[in-house]
PDB file of N, CA and C in Angstrom:
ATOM      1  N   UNK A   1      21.402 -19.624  29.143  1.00  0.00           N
ATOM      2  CA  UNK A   1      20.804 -19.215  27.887  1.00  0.00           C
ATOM      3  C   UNK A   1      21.931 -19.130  26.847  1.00  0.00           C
ATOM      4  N   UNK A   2      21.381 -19.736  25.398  1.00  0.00           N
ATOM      5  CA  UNK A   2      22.875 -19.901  24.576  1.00  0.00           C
ATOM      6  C   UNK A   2      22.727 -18.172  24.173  1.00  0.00           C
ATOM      7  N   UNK A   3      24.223 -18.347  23.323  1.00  0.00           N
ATOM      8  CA  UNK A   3      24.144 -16.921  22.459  1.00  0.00           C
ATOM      9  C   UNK A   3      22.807 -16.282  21.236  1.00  0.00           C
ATOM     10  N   UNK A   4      22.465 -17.325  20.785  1.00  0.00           N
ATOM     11  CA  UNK A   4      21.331 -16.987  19.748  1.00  0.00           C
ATOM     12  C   UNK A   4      19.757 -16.260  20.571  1.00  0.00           C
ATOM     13  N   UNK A   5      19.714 -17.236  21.841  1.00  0.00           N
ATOM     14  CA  UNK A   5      18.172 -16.741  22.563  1.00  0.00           C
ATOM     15  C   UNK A   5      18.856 -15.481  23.109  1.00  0.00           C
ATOM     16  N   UNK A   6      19.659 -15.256  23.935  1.00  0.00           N
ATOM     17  CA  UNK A   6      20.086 -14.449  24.486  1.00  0.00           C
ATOM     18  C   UNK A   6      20.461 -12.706  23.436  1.00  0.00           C
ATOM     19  N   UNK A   7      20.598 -13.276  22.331  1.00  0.00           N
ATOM     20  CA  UNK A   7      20.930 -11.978  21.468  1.00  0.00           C
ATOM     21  C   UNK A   7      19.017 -12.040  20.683  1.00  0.00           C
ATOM     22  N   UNK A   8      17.870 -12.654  20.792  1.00  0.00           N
ATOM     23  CA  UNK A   8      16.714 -12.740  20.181  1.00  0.00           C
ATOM     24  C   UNK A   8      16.353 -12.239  21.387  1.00  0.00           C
ATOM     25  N   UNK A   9      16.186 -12.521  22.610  1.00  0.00           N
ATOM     26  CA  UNK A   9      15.621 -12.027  23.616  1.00  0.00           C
ATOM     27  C   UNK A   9      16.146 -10.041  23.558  1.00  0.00           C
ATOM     28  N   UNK A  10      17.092  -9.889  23.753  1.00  0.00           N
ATOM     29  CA  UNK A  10      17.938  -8.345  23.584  1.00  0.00           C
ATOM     30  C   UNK A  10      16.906  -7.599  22.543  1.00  0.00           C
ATOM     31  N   UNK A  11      16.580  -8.023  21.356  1.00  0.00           N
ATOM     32  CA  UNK A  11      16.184  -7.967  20.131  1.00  0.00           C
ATOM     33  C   UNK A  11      14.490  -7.957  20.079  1.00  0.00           C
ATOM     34  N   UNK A  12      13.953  -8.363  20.744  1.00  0.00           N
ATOM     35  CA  UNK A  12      12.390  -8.201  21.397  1.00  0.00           C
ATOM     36  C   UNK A  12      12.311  -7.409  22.125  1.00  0.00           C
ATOM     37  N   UNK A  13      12.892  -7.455  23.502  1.00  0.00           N
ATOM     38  CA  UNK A  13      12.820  -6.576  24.919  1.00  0.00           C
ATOM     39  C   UNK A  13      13.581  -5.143  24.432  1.00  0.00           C
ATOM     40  N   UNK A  14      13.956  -5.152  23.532  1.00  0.00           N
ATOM     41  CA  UNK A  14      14.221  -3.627  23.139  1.00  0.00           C
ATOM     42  C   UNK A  14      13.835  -2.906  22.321  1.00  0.00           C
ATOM     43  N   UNK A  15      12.831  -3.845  21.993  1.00  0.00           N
ATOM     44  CA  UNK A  15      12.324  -3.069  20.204  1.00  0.00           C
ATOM     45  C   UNK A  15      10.947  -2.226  20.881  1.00  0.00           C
ATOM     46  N   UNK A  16      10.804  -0.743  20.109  1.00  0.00           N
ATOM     47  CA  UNK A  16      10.244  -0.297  20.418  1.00  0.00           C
ATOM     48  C   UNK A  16       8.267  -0.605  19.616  1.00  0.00           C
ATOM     49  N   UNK A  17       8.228  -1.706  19.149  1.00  0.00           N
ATOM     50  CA  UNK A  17       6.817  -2.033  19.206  1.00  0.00           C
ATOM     51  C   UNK A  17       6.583  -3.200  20.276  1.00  0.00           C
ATOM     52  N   UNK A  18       5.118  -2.716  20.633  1.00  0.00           N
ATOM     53  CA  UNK A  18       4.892  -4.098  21.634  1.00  0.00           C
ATOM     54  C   UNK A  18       4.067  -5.169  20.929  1.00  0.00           C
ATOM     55  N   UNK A  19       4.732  -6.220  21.335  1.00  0.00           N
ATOM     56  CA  UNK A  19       4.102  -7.107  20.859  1.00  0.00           C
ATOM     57  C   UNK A  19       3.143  -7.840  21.555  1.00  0.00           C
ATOM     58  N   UNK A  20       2.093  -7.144  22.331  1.00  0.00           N
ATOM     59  CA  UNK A  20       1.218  -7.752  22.470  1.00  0.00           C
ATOM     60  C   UNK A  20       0.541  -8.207  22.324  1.00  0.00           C
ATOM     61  N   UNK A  21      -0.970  -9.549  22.066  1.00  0.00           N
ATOM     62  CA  UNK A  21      -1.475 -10.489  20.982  1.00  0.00           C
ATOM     63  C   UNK A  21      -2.753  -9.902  21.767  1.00  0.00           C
ATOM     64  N   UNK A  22      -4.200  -9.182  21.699  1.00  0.00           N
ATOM     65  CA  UNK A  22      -4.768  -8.465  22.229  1.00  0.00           C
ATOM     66  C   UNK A  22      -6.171  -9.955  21.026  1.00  0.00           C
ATOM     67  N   UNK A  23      -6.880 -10.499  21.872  1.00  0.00           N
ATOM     68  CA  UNK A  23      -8.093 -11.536  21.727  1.00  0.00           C
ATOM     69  C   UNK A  23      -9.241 -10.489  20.848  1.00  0.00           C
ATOM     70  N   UNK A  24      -9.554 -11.281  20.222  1.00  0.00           N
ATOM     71  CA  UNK A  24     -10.812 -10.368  19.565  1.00  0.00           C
ATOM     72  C   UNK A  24     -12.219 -11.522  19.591  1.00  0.00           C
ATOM     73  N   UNK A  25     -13.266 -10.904  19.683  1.00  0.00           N
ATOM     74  CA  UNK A  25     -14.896 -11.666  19.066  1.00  0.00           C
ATOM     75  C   UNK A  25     -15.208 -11.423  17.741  1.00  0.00           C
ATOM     76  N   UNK A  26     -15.037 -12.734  17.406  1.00  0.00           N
ATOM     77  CA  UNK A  26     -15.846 -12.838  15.785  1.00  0.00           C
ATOM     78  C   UNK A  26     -17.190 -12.741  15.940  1.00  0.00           C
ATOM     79  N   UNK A  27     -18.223 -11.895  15.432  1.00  0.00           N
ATOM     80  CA  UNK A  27     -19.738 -12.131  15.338  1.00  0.00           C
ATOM     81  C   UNK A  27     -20.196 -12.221  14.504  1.00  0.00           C
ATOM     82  N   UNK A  28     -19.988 -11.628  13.253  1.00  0.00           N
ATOM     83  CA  UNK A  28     -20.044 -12.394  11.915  1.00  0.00           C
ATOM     84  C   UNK A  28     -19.141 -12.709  11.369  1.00  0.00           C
ATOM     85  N   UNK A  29     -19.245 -14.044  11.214  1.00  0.00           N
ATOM     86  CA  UNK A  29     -17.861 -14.975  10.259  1.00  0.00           C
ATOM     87  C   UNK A  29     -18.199 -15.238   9.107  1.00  0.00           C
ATOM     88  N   UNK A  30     -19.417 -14.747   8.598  1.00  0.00           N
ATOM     89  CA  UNK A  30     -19.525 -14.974   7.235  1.00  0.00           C
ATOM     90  C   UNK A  30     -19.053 -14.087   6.364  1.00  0.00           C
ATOM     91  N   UNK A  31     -17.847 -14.554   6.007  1.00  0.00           N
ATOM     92  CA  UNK A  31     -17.005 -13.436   4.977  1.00  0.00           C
ATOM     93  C   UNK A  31     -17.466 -13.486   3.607  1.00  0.00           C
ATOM     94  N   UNK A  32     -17.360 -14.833   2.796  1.00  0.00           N
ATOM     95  CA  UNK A  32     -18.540 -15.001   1.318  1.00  0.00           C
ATOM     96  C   UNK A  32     -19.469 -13.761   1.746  1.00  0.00           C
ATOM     97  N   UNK A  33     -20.961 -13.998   2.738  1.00  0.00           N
ATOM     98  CA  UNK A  33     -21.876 -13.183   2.551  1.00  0.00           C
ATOM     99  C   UNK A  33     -21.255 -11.578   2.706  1.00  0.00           C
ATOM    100  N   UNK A  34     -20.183 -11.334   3.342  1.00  0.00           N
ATOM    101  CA  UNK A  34     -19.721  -9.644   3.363  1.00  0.00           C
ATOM    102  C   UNK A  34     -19.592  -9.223   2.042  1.00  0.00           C
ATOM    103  N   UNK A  35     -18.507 -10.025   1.137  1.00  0.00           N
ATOM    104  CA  UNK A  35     -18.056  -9.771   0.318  1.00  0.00           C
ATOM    105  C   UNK A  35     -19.073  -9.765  -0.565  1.00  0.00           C
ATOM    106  N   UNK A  36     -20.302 -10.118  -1.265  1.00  0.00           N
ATOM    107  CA  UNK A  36     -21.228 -10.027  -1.860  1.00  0.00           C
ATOM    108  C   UNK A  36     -22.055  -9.001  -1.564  1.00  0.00           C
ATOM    109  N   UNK A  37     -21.900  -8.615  -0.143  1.00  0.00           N
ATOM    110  CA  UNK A  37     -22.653  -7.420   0.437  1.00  0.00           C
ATOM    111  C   UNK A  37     -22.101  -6.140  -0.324  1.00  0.00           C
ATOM    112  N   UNK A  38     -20.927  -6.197  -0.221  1.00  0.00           N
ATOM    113  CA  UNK A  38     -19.564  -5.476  -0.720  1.00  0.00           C
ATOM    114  C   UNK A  38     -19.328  -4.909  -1.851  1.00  0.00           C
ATOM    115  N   UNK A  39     -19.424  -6.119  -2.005  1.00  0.00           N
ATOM    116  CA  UNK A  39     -19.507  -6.000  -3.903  1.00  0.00           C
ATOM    117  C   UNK A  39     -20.934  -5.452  -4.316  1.00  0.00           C
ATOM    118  N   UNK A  40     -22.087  -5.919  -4.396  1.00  0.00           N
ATOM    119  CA  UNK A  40     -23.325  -4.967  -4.692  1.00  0.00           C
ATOM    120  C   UNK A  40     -23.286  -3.876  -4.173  1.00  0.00           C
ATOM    121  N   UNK A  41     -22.927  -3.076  -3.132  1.00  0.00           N
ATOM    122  CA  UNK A  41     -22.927  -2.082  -2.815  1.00  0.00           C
ATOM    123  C   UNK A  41     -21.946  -1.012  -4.163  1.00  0.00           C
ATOM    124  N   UNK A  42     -20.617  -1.866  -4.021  1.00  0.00           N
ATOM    125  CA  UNK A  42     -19.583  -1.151  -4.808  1.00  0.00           C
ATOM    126  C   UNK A  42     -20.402  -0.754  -6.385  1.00  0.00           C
ATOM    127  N   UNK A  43     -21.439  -1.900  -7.113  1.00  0.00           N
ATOM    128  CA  UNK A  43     -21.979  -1.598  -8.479  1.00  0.00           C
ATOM    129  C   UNK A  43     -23.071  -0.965  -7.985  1.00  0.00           C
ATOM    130  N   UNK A  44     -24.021  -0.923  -7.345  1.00  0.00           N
ATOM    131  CA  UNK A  44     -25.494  -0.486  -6.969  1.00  0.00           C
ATOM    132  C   UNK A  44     -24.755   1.314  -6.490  1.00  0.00           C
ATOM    133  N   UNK A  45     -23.420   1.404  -6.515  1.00  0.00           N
ATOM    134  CA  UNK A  45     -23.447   3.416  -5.777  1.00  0.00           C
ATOM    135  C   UNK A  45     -22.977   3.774  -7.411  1.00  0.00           C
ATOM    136  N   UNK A  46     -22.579   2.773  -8.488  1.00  0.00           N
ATOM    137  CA  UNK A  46     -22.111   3.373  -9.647  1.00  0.00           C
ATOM    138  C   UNK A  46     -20.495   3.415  -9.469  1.00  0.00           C
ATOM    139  N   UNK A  47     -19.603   3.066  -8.553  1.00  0.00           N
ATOM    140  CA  UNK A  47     -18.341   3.004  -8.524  1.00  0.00           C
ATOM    141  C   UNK A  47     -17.464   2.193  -9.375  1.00  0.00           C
ATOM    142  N   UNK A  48     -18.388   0.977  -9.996  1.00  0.00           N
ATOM    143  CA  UNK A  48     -18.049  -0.001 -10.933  1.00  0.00           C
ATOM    144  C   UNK A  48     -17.895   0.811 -12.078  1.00  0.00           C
ATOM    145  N   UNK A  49     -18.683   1.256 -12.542  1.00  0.00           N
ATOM    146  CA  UNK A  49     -18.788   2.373 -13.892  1.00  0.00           C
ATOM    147  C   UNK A  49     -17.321   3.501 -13.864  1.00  0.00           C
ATOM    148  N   UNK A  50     -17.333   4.069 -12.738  1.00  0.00           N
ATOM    149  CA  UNK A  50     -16.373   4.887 -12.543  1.00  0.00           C
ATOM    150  C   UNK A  50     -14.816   4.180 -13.163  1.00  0.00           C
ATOM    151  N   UNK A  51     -14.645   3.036 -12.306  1.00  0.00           N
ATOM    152  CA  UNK A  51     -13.378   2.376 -12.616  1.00  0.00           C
ATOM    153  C   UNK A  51     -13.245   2.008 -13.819  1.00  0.00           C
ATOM    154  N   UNK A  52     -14.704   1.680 -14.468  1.00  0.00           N
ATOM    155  CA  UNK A  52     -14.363   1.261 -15.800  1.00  0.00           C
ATOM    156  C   UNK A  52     -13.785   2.484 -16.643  1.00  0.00           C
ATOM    157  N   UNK A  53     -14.716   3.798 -16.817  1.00  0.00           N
ATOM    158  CA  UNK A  53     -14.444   4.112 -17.203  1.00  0.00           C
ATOM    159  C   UNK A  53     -12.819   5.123 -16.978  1.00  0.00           C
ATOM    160  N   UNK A  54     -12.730   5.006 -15.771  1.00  0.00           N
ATOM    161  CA  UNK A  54     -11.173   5.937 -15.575  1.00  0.00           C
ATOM    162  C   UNK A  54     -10.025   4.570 -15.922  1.00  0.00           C
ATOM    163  N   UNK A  55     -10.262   3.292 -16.044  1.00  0.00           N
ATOM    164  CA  UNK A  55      -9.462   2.615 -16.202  1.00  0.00           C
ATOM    165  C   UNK A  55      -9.229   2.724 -18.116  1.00  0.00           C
ATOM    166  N   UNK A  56     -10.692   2.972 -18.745  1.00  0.00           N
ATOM    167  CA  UNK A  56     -10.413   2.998 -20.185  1.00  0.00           C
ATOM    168  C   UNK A  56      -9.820   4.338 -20.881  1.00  0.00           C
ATOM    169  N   UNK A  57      -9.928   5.911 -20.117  1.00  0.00           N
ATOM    170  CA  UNK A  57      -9.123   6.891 -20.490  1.00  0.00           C
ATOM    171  C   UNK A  57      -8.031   7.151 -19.800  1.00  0.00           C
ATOM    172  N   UNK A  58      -7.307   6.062 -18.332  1.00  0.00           N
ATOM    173  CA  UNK A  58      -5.750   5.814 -18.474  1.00  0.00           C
ATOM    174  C   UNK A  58      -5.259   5.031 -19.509  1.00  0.00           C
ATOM    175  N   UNK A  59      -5.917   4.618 -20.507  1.00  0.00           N
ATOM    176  CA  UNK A  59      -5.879   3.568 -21.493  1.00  0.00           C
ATOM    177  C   UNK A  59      -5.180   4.496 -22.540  1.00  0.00           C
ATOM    178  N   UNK A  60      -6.444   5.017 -22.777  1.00  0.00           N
ATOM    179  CA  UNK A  60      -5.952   6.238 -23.818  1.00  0.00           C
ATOM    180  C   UNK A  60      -5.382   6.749 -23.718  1.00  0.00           C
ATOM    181  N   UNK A  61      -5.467   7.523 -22.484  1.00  0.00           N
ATOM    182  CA  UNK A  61      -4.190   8.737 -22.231  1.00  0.00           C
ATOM    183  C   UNK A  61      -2.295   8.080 -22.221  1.00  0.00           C
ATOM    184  N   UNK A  62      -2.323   6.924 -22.116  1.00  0.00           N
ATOM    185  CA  UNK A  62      -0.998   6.568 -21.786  1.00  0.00           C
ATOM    186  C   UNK A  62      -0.678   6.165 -23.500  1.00  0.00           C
ATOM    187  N   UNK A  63      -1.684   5.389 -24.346  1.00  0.00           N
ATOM    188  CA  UNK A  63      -1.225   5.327 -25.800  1.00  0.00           C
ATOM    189  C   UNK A  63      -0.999   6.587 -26.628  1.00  0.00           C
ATOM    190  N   UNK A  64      -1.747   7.567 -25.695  1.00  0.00           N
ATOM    191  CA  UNK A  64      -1.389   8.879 -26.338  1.00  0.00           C
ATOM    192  C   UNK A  64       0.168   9.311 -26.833  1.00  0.00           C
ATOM    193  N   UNK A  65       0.134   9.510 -24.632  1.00  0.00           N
ATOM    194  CA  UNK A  65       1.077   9.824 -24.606  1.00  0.00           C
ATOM    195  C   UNK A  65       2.306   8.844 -24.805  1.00  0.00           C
ATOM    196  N   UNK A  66       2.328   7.621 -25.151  1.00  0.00           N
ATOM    197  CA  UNK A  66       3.427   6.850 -25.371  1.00  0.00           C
ATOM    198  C   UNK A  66       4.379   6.977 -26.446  1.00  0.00           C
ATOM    199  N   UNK A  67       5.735   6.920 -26.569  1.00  0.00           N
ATOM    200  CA  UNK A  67       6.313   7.100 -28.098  1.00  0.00           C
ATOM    201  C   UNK A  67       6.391   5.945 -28.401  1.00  0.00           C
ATOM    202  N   UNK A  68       6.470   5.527 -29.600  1.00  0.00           N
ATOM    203  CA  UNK A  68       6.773   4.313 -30.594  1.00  0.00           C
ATOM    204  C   UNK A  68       5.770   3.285 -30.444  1.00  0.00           C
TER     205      UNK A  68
END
């Protein structure tokens, strides 16, 4: 084994995360349809409104408080 695998191997086998690759099941792969799910949910609870409006009085509040 040259010096490079031999100091990469040291460098894996000692690191304290494991790197194990653990298989998963996809059952729904339709990500488009989540994200639309997602998104209407996010405007239909009123959370859209929220952001708007806390995004338009960090607006204000920072020209407030800004000098010059």
């Amino acid at each position: 084994m040259d010096l490079l695998g031999h100091w990469v191997f040291e460098l894996i086998g000692n690191s304290p995360v494991d790197l194990t690759v653990i298989a998963q099941n996809v059952t729904d792969a339709d990500l488009l349809g989540n994200i639309q799910k997602s998104f209407g949910h996010f405007v239909q609870t009123g959370q859209a409104w929220a952001l708007l409006i806390g995004l338009v009085i960090g607006y204000i509040i920072r020209n407030l408080t800004s000098y010059g």
